[in-house]
PDB file of N, CA and C in Angstrom:
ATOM      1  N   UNK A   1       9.264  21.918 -53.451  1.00  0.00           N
ATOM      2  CA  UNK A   1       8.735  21.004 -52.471  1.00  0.00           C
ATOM      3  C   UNK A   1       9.852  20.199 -51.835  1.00  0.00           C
ATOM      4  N   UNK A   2      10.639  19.943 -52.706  1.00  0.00           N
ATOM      5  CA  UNK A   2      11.727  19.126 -51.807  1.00  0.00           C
ATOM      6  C   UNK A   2      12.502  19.924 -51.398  1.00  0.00           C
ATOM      7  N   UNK A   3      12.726  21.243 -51.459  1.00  0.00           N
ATOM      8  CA  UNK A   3      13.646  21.926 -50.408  1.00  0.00           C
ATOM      9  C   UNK A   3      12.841  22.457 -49.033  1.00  0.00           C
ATOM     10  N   UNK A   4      11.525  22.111 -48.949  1.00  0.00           N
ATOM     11  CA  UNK A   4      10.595  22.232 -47.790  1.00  0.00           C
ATOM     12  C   UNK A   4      11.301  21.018 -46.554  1.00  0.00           C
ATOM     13  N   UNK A   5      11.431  19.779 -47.370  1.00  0.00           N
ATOM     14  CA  UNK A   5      11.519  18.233 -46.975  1.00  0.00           C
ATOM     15  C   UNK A   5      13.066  18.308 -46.345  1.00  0.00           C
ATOM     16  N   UNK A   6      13.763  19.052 -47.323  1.00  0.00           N
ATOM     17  CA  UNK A   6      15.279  18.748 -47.330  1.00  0.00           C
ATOM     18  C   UNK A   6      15.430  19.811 -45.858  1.00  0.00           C
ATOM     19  N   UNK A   7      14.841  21.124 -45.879  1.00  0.00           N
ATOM     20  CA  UNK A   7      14.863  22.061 -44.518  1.00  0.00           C
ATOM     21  C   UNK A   7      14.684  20.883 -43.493  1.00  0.00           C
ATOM     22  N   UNK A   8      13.324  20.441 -43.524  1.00  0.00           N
ATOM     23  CA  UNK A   8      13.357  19.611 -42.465  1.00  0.00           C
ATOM     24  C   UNK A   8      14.047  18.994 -41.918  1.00  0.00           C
ATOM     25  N   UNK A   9      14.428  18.116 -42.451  1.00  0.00           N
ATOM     26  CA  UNK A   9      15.753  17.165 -42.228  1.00  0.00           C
ATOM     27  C   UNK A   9      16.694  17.447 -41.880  1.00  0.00           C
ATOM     28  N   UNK A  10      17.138  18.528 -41.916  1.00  0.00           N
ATOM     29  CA  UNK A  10      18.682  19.120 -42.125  1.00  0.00           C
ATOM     30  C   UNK A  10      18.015  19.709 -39.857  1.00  0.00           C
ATOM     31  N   UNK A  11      17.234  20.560 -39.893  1.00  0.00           N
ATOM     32  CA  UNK A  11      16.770  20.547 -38.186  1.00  0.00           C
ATOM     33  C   UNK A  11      17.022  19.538 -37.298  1.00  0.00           C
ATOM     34  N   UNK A  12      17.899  19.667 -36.449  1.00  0.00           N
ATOM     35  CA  UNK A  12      17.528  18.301 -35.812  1.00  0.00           C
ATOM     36  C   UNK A  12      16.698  18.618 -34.453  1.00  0.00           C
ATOM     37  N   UNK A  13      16.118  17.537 -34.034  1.00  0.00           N
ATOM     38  CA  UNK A  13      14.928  17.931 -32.823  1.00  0.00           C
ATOM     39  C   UNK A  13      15.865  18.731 -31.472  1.00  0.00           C
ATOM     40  N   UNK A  14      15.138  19.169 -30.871  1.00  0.00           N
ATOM     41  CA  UNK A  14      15.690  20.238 -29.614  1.00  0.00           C
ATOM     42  C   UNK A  14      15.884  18.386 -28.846  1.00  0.00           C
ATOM     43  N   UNK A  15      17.154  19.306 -27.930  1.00  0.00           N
ATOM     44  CA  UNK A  15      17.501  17.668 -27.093  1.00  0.00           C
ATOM     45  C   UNK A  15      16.453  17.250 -26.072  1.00  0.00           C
ATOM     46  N   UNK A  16      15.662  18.239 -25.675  1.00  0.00           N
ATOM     47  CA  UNK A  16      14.712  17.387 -24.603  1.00  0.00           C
ATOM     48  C   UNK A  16      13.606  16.585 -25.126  1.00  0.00           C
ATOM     49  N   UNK A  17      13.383  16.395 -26.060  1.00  0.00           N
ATOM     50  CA  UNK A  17      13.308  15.222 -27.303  1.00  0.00           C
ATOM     51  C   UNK A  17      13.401  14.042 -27.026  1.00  0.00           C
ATOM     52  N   UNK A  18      14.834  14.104 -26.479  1.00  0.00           N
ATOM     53  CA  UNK A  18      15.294  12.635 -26.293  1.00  0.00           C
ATOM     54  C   UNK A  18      14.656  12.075 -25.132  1.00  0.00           C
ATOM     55  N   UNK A  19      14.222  13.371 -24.225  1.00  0.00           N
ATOM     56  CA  UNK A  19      13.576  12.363 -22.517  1.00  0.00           C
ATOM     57  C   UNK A  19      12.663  12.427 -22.821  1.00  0.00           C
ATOM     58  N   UNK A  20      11.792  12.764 -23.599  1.00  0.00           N
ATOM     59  CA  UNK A  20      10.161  12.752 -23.572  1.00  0.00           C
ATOM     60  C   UNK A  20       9.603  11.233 -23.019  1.00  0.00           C
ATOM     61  N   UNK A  21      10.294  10.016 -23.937  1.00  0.00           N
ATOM     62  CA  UNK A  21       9.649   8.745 -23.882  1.00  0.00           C
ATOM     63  C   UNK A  21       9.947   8.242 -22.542  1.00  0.00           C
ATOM     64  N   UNK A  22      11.172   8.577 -21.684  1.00  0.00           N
ATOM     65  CA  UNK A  22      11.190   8.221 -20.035  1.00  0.00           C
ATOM     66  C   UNK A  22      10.836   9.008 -18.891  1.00  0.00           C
ATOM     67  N   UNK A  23      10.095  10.112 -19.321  1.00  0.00           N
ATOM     68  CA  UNK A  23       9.089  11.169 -18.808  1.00  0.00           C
ATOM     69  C   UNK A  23       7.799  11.042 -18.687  1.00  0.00           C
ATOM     70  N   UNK A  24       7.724  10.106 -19.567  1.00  0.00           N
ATOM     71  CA  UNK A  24       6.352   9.847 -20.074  1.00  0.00           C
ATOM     72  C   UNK A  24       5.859   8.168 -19.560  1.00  0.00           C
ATOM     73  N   UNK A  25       7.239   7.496 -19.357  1.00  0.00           N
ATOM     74  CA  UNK A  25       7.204   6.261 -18.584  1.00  0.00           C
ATOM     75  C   UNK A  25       7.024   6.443 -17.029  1.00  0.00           C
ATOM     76  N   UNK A  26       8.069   7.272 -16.598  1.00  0.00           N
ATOM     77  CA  UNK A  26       7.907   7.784 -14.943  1.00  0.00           C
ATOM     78  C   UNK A  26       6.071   7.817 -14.878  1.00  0.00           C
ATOM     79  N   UNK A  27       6.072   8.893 -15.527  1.00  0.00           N
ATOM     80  CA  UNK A  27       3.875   8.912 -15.131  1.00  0.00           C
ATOM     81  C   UNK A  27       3.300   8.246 -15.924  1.00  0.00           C
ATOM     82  N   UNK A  28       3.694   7.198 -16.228  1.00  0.00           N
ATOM     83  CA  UNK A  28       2.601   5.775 -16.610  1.00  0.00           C
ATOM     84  C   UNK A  28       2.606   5.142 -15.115  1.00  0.00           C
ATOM     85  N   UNK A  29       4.084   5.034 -14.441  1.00  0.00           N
ATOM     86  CA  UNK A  29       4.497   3.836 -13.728  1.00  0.00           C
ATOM     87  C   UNK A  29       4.099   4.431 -12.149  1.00  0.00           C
ATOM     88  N   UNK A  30       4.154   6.583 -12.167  1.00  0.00           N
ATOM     89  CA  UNK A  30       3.446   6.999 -11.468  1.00  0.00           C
ATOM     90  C   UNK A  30       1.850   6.336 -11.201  1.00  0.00           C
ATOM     91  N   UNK A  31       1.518   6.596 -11.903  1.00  0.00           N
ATOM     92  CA  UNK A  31       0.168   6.662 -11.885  1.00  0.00           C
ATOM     93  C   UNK A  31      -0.746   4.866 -11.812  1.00  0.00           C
ATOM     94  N   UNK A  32       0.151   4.538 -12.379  1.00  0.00           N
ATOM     95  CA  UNK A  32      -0.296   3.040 -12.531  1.00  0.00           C
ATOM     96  C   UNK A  32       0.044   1.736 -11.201  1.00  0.00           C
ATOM     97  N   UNK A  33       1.422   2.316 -10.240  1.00  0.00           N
ATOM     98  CA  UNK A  33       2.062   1.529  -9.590  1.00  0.00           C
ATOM     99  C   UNK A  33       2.252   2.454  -8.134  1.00  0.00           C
ATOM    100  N   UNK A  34       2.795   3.666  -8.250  1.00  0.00           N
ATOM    101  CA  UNK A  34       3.080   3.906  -7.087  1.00  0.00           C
ATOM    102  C   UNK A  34       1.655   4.696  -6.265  1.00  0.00           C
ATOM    103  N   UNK A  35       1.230   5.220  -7.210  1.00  0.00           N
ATOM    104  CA  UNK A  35      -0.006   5.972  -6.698  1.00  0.00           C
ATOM    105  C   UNK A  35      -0.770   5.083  -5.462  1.00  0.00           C
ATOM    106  N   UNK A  36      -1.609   4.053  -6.846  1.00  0.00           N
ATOM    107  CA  UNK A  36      -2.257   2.919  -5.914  1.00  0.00           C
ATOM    108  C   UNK A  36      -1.642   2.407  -4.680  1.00  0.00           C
ATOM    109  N   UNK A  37       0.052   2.358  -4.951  1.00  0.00           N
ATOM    110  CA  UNK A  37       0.570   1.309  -3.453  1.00  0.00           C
ATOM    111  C   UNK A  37       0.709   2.946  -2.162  1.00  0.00           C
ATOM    112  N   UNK A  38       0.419   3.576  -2.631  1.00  0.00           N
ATOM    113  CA  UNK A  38       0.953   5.281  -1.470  1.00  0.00           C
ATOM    114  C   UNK A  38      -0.741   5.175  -1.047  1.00  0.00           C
ATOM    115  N   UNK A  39      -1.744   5.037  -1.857  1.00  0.00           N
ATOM    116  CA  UNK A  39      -3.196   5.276  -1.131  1.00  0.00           C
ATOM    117  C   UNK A  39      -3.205   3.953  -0.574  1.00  0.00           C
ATOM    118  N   UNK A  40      -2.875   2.574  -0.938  1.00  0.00           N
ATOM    119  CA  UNK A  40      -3.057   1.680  -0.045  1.00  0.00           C
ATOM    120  C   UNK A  40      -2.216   1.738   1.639  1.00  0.00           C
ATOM    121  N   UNK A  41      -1.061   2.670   1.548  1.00  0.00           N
ATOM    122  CA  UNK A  41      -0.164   2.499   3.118  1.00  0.00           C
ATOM    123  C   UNK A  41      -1.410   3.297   3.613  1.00  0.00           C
ATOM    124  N   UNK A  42      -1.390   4.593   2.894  1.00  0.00           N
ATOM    125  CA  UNK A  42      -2.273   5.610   3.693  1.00  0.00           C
ATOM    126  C   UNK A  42      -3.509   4.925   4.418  1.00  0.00           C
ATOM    127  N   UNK A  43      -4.225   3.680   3.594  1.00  0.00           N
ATOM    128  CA  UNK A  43      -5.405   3.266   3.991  1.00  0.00           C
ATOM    129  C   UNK A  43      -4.621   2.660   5.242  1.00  0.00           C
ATOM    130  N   UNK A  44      -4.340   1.474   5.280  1.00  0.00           N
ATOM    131  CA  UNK A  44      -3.859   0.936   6.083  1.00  0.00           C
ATOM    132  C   UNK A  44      -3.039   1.430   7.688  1.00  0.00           C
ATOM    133  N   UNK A  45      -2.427   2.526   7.496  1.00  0.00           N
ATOM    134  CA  UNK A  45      -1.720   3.137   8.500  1.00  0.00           C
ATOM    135  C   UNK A  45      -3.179   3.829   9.151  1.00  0.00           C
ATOM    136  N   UNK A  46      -4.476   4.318   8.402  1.00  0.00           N
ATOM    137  CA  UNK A  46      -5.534   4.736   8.942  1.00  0.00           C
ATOM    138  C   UNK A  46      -6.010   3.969  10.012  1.00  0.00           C
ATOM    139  N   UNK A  47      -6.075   2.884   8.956  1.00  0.00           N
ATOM    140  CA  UNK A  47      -6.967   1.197   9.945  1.00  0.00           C
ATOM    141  C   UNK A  47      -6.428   0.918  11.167  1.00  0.00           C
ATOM    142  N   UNK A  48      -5.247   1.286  11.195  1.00  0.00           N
ATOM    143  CA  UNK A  48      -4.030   0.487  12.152  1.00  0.00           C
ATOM    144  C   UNK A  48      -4.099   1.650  13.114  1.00  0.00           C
ATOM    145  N   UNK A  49      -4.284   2.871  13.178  1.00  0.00           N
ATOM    146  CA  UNK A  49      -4.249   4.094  14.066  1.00  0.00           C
ATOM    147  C   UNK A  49      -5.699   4.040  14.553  1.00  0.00           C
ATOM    148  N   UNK A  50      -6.907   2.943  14.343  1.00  0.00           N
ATOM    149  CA  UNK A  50      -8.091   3.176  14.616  1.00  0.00           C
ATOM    150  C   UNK A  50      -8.287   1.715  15.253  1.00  0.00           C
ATOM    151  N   UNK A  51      -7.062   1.109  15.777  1.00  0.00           N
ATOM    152  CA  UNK A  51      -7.440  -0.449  16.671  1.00  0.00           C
ATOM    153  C   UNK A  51      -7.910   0.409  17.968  1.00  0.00           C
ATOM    154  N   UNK A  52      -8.823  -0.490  18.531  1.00  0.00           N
ATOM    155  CA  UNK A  52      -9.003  -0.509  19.834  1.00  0.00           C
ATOM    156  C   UNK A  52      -9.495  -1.553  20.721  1.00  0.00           C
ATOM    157  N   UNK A  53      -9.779  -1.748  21.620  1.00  0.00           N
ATOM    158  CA  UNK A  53      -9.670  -2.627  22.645  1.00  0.00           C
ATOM    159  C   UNK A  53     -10.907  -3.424  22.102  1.00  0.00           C
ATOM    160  N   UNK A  54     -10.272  -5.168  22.238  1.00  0.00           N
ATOM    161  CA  UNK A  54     -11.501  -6.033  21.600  1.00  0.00           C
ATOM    162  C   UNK A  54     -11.661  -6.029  20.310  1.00  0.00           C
ATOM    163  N   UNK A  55     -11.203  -5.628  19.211  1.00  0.00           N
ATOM    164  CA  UNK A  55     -11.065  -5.947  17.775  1.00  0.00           C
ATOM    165  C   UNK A  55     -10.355  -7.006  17.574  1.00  0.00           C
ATOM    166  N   UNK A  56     -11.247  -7.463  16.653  1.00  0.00           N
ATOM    167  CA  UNK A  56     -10.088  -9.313  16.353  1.00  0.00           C
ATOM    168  C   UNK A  56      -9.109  -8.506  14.904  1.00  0.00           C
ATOM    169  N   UNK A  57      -7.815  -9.368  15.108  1.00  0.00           N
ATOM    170  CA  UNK A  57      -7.078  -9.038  13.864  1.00  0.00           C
ATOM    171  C   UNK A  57      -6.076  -9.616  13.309  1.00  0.00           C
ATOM    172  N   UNK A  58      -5.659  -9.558  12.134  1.00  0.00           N
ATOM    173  CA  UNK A  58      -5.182 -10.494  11.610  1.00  0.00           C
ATOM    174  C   UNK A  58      -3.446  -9.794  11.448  1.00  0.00           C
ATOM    175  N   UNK A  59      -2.372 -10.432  12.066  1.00  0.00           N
ATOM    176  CA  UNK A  59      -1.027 -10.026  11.894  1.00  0.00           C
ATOM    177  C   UNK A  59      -0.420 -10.080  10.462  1.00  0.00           C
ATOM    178  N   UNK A  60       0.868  -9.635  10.375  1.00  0.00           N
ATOM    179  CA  UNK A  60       1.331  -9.897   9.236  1.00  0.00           C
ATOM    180  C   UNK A  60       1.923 -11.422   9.250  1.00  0.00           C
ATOM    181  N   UNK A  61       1.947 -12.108  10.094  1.00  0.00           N
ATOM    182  CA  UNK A  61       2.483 -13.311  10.445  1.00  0.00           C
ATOM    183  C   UNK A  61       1.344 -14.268  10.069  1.00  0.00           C
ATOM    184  N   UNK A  62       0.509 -13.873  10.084  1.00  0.00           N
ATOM    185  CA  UNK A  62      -1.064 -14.539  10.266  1.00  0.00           C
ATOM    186  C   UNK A  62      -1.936 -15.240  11.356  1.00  0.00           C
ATOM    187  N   UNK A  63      -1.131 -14.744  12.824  1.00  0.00           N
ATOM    188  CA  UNK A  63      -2.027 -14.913  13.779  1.00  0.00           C
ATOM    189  C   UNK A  63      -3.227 -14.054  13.988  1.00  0.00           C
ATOM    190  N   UNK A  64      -4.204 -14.489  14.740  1.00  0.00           N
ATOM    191  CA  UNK A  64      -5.315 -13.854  14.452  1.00  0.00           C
ATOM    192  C   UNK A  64      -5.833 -14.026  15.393  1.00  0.00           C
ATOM    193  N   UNK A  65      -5.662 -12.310  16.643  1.00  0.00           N
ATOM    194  CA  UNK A  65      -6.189 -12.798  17.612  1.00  0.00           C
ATOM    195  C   UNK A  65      -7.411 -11.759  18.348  1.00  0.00           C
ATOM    196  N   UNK A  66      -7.605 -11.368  19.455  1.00  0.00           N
ATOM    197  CA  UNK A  66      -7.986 -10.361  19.959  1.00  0.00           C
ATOM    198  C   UNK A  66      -7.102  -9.065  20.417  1.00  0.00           C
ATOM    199  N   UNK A  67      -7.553  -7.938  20.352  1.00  0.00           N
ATOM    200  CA  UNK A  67      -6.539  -6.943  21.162  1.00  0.00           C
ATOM    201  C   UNK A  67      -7.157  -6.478  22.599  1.00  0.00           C
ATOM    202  N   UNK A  68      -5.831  -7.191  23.366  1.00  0.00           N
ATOM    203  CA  UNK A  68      -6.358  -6.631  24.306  1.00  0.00           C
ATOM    204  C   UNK A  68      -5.784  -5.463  25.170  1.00  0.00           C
ATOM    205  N   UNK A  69      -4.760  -4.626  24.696  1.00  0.00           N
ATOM    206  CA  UNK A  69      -4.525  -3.483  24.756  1.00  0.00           C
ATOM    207  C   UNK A  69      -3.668  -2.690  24.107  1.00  0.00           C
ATOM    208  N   UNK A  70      -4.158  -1.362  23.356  1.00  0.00           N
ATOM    209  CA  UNK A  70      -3.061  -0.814  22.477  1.00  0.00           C
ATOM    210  C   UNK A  70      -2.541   0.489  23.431  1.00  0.00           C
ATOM    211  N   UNK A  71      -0.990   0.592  22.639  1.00  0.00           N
ATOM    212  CA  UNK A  71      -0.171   1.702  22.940  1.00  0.00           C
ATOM    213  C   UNK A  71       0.034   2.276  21.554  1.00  0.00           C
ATOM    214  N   UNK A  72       1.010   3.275  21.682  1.00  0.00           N
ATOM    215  CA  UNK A  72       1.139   3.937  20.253  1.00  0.00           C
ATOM    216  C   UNK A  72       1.980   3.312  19.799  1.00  0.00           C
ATOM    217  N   UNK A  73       2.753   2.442  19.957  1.00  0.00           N
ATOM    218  CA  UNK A  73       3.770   1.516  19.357  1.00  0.00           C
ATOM    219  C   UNK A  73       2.927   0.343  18.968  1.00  0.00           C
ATOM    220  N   UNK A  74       2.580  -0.160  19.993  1.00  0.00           N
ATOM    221  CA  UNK A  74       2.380  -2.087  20.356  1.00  0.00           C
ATOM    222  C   UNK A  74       0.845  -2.023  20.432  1.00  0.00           C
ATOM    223  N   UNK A  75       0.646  -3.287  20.188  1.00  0.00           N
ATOM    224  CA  UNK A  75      -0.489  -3.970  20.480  1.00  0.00           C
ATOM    225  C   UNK A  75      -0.628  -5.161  21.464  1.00  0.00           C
ATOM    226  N   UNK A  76      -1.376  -4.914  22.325  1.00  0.00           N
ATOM    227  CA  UNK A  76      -1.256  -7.036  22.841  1.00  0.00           C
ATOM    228  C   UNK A  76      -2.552  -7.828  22.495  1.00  0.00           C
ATOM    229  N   UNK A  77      -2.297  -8.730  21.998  1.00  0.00           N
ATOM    230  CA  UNK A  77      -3.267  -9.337  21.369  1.00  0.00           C
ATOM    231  C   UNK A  77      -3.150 -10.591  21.781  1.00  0.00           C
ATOM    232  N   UNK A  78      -4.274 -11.038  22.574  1.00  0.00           N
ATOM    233  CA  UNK A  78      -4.639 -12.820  22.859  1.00  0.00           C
ATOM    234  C   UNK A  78      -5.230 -13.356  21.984  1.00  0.00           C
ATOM    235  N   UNK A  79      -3.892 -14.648  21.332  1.00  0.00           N
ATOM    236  CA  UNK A  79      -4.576 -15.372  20.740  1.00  0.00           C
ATOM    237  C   UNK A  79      -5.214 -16.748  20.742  1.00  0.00           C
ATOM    238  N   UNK A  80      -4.909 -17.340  21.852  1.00  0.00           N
ATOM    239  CA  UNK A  80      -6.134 -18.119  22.683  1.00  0.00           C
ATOM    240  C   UNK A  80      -5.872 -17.586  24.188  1.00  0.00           C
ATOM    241  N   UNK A  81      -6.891 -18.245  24.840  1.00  0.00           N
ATOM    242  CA  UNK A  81      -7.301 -18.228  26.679  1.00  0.00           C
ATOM    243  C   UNK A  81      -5.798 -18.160  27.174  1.00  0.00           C
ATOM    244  N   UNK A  82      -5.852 -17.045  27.408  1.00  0.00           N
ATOM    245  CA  UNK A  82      -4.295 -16.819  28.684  1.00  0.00           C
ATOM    246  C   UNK A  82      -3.654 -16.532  27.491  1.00  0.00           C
ATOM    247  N   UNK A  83      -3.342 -16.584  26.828  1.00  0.00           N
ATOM    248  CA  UNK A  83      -1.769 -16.792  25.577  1.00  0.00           C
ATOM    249  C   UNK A  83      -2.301 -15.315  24.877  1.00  0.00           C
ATOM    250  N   UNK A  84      -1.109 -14.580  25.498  1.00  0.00           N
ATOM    251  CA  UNK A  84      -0.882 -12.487  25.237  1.00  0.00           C
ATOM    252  C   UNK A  84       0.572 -12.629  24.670  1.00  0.00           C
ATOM    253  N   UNK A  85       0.352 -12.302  23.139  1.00  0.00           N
ATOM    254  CA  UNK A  85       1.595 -11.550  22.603  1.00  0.00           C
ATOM    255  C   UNK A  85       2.048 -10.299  21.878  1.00  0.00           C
ATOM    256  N   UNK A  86       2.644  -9.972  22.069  1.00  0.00           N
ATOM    257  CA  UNK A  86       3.021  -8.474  21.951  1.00  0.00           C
ATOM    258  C   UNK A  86       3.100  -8.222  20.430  1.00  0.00           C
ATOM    259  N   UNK A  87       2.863  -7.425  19.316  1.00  0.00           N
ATOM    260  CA  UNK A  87       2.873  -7.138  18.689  1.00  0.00           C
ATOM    261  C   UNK A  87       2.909  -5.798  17.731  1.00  0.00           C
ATOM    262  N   UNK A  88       3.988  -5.306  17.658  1.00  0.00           N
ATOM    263  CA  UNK A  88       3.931  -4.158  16.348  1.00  0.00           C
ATOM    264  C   UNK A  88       3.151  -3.446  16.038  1.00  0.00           C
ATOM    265  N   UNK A  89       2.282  -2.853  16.290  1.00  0.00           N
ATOM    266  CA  UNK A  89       1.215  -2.273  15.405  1.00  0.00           C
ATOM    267  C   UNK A  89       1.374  -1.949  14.115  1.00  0.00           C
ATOM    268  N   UNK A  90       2.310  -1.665  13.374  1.00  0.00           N
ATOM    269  CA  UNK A  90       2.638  -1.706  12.063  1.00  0.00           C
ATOM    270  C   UNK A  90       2.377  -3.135  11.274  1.00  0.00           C
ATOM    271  N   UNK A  91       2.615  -4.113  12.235  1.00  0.00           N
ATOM    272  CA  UNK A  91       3.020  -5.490  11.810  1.00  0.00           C
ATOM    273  C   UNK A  91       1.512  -5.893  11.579  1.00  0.00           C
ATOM    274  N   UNK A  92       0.308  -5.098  11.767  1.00  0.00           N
ATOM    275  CA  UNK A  92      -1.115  -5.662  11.858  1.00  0.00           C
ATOM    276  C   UNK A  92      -1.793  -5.558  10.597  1.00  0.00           C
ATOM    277  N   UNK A  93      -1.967  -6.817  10.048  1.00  0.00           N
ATOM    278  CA  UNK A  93      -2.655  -6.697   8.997  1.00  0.00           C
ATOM    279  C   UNK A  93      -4.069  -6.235   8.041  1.00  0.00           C
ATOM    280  N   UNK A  94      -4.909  -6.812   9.336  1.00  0.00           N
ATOM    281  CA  UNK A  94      -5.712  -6.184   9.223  1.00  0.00           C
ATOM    282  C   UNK A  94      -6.931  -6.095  10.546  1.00  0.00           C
ATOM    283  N   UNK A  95      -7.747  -5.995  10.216  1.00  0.00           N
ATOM    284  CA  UNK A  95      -9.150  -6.047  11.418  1.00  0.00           C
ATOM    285  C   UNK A  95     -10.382  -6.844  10.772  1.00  0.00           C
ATOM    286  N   UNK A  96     -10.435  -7.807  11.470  1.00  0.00           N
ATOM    287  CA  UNK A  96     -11.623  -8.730  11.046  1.00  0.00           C
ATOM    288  C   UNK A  96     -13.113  -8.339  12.103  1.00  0.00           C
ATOM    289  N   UNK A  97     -13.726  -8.531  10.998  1.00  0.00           N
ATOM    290  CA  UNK A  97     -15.006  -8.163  11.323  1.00  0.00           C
ATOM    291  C   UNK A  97     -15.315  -9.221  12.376  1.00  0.00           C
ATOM    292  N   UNK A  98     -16.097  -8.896  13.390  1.00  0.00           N
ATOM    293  CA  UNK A  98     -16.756 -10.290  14.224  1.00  0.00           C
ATOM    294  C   UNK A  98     -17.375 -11.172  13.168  1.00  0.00           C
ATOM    295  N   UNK A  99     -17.642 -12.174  13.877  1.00  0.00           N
ATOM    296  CA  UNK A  99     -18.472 -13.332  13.286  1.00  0.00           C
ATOM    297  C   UNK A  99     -17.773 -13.861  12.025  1.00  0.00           C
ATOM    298  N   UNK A 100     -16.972 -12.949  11.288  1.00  0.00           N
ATOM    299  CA  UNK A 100     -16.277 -13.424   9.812  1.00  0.00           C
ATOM    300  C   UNK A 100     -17.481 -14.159   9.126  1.00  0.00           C
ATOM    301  N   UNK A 101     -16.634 -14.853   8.134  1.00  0.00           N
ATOM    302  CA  UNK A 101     -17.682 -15.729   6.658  1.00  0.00           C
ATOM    303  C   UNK A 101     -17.549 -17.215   7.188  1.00  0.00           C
ATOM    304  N   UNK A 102     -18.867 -17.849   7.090  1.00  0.00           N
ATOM    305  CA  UNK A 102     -18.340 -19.284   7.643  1.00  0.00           C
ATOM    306  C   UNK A 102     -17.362 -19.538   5.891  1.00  0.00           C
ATOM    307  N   UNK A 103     -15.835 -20.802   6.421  1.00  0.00           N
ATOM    308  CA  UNK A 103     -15.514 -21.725   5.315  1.00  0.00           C
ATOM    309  C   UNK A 103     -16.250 -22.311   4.493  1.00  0.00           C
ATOM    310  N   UNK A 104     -16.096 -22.092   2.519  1.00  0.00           N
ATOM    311  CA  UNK A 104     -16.607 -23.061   1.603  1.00  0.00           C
ATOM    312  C   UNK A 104     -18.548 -22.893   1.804  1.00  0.00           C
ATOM    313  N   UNK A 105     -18.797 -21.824   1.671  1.00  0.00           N
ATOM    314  CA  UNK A 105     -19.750 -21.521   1.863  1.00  0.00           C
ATOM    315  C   UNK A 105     -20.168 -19.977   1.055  1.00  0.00           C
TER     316      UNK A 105
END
């Protein structure tokens, strides 16, 4: 029995052995971190390819205005009476629903 034990020992593990535990971290950190943030651009680059004229929206800056005309680059968006600024379309955060939630309510 102990020359069963002593064989063992005397083997040492094959070297890819040694990467198993940072192989095995990559697809934790896959799956746990990058996955979620790659389906969130995808969502987002969707949202942002589906503005159109008269959607209220919210910048990455946090103005929040109307669009009042898109290109495949830019957006122009008024965010009060007369006042048109040009904006990124990448830079758009999101699209607010009309009417929104009243505040503290």
């Amino acid at each position: 029995m102990l020359e069963f034990l002593a064989a063992g020992a005397a083997d040492p593990a094959p070297g890819w052995m040694q990467f198993l535990p940072i192989i095995g971290m990559v697809v934790i950190f896959w799956f746990l971190l990058f996955r979620p943030q790659m389906k969130r651009a995808k969502e987002h680059q969707a949202k942002i390819a589906g503005i159109k004229k008269n959607d209220q929206v919210v910048t990455a800056g946090g103005l929040v205005g109307r669009v009042v005309r898109v290109d495949d680059d830019y957006a122009e968006i008024e965010i009060a009476q007369g006042v048109r600024v040009k904006a990124v379309k990448s830079t758009i955060g999101d699209i607010v629903q009309p009417g929104g939630k009243p505040a503290n309510d």
